[in-house]
N, C-alpha and C. Protein backbone atom coordinates (compact mmCIF):
# COMPACT_ATOMS: atom_id res chain seq x y z
N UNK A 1 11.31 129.55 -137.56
CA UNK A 1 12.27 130.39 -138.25
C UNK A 1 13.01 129.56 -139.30
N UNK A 2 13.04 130.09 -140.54
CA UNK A 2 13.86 129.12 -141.67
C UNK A 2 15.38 129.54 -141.37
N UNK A 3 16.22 128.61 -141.69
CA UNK A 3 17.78 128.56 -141.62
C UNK A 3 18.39 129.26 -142.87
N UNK A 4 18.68 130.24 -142.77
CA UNK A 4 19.11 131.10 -144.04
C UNK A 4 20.66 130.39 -144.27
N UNK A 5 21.17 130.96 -145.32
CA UNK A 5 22.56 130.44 -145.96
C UNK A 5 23.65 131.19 -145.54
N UNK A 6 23.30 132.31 -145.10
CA UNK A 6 24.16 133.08 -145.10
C UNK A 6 23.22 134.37 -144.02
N UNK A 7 23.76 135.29 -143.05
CA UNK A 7 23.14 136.11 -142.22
C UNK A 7 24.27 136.90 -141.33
N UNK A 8 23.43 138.19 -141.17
CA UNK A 8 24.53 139.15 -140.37
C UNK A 8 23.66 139.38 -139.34
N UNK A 9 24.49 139.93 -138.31
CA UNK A 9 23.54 140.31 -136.84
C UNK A 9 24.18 141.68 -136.84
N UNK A 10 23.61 142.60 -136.57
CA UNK A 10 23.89 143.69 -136.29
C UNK A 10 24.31 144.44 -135.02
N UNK A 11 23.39 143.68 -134.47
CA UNK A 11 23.69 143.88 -132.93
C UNK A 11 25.40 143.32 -131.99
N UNK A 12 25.66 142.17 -132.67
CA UNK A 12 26.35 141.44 -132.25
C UNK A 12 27.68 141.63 -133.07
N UNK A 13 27.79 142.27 -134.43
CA UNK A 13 28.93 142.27 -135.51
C UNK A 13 29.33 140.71 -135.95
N UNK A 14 28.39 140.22 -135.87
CA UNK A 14 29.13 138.51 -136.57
C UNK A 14 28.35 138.25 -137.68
N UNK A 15 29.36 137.68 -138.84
CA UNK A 15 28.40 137.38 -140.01
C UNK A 15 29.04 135.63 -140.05
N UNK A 16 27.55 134.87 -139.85
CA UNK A 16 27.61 133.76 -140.25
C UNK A 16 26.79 132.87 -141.65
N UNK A 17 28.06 132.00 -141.27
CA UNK A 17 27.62 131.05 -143.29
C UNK A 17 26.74 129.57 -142.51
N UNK A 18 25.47 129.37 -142.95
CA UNK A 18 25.31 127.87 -142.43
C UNK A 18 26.05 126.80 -144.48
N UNK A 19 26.32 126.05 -143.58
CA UNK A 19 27.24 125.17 -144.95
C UNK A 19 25.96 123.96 -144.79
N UNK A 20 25.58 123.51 -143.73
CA UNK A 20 24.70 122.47 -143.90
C UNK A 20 23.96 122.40 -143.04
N UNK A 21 22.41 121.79 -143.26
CA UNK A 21 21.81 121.38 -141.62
C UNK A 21 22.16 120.54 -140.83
N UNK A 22 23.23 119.84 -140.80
CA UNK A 22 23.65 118.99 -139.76
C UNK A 22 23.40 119.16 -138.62
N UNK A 23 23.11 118.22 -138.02
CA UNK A 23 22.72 118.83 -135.94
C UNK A 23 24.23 119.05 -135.89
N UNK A 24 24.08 120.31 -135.00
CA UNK A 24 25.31 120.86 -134.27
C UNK A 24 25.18 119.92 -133.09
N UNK A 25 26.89 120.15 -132.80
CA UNK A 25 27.53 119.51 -131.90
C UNK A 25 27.95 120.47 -130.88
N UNK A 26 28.63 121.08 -131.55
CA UNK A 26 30.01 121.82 -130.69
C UNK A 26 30.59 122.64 -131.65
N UNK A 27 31.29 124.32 -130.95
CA UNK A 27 32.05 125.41 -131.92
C UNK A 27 33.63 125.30 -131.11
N UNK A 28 33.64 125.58 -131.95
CA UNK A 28 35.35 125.34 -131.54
C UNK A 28 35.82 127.39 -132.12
N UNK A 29 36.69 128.14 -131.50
CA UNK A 29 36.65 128.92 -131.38
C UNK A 29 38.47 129.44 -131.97
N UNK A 30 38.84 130.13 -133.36
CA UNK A 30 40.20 130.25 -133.29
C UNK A 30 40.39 131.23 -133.03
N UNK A 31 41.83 131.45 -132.75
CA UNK A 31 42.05 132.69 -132.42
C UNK A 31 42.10 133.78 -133.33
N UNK A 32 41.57 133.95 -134.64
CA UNK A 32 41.41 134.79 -135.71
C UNK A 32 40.00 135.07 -135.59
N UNK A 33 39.09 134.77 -134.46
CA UNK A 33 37.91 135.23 -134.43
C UNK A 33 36.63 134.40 -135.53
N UNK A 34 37.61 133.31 -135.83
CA UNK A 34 36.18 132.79 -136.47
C UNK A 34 35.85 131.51 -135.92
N UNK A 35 34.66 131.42 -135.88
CA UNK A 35 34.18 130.16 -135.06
C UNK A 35 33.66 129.33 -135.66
N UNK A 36 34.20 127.94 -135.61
CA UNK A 36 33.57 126.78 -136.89
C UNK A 36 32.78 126.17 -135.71
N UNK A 37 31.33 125.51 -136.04
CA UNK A 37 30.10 124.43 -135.65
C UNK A 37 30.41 123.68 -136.66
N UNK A 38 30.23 122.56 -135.68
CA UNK A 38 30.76 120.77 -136.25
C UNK A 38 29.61 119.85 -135.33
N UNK A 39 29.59 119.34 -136.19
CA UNK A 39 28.59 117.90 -135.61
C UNK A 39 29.40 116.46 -135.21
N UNK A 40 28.55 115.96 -134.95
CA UNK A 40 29.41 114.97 -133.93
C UNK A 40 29.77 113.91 -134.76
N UNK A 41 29.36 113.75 -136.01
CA UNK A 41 30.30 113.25 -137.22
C UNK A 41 31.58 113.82 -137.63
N UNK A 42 31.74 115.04 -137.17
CA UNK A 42 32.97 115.63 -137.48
C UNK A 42 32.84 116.57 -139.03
N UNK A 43 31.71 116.45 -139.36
CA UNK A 43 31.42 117.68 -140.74
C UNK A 43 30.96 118.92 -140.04
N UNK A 44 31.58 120.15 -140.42
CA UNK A 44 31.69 121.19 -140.80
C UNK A 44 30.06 121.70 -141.14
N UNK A 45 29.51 122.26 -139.96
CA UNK A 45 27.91 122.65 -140.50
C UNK A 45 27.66 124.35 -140.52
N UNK A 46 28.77 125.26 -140.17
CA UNK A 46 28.68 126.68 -140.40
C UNK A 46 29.74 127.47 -139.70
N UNK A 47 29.95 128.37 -140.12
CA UNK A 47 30.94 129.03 -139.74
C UNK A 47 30.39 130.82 -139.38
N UNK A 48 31.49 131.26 -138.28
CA UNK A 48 31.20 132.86 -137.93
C UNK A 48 32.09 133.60 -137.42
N UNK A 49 31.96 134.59 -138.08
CA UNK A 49 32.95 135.50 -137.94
C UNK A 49 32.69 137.27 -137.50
N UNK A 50 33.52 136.64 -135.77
CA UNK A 50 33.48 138.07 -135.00
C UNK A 50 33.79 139.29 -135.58
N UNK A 51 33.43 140.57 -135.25
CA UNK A 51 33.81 141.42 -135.60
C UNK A 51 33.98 141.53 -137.05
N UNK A 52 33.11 141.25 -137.53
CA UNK A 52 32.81 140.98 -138.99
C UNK A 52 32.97 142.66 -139.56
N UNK A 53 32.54 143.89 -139.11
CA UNK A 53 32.51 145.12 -139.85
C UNK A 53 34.11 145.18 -139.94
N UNK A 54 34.81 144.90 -139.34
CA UNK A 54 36.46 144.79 -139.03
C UNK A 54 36.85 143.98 -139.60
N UNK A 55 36.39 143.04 -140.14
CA UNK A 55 36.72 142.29 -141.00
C UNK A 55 36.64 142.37 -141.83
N UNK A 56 35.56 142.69 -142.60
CA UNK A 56 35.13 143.21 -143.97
C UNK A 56 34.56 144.81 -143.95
N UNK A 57 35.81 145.48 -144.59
CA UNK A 57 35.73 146.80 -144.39
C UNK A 57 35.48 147.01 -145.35
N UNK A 58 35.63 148.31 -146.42
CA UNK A 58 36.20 149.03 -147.12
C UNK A 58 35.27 148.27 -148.21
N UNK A 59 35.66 147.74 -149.68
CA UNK A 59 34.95 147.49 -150.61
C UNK A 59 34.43 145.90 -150.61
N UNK A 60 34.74 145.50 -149.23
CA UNK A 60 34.42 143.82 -149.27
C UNK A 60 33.47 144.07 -148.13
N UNK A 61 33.67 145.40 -147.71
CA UNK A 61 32.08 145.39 -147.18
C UNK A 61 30.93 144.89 -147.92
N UNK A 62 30.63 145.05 -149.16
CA UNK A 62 29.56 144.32 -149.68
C UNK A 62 29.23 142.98 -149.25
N UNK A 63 30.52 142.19 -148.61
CA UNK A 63 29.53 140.90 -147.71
C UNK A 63 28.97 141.03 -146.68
N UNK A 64 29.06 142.01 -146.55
CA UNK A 64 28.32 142.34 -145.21
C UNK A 64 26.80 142.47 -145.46
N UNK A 65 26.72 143.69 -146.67
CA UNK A 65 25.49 143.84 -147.22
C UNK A 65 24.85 142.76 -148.01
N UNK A 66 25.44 142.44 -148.62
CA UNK A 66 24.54 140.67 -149.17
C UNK A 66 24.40 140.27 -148.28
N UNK A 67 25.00 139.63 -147.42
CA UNK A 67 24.42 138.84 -145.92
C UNK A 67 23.25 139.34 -145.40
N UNK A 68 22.81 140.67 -145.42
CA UNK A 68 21.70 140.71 -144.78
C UNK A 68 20.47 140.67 -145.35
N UNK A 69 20.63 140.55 -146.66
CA UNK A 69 19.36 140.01 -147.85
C UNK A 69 19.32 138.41 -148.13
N UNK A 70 20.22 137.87 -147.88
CA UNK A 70 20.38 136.33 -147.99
C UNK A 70 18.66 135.82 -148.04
N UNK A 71 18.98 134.56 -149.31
CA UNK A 71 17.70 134.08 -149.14
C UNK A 71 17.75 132.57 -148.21
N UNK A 72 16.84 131.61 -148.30
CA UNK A 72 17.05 130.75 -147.19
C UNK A 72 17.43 129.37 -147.91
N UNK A 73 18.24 128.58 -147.27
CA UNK A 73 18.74 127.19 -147.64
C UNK A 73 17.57 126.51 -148.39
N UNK A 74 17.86 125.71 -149.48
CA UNK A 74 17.00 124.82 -150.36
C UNK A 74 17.78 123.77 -150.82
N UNK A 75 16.88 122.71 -149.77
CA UNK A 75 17.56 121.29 -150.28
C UNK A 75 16.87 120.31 -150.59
């Protein structure tokens, strides 16, 4: 499976960003529902966000809909 840049789950309501391929470490979880993955260097390798239709409602729904056409990471 290729690592896209950006992706929504439907099933689940979370839309996540990958920022880099770094091996994951560990998510750390805030209480605003978004969840950052960090590697054990301490960089920042993607981020996700619960309840994403609730999050992005109304006319910023469109990230919702780009997210699910996303093309895949190129490095």
């Amino acid at each position: 499976m290729k690592e896209k840049a950006v992706w929504y789950d439907d099933e689940e309501d979370v839309l996540g960003v990958r920022i880099s391929k770094g091996a994951y470490w560990k998510s750390v979880e805030l209480p605003s529902g978004i969840i950052i993955d960090v590697s054990k260097d301490g960089r920042i390798t993607g981020l996700e966000v619960l309840r994403a239709s609730k999050v992005f409602s109304g006319d910023v729904k469109k990230v919702i809909d780009l997210a699910k056409g996303q093309t895949v990471l190129k490095n």
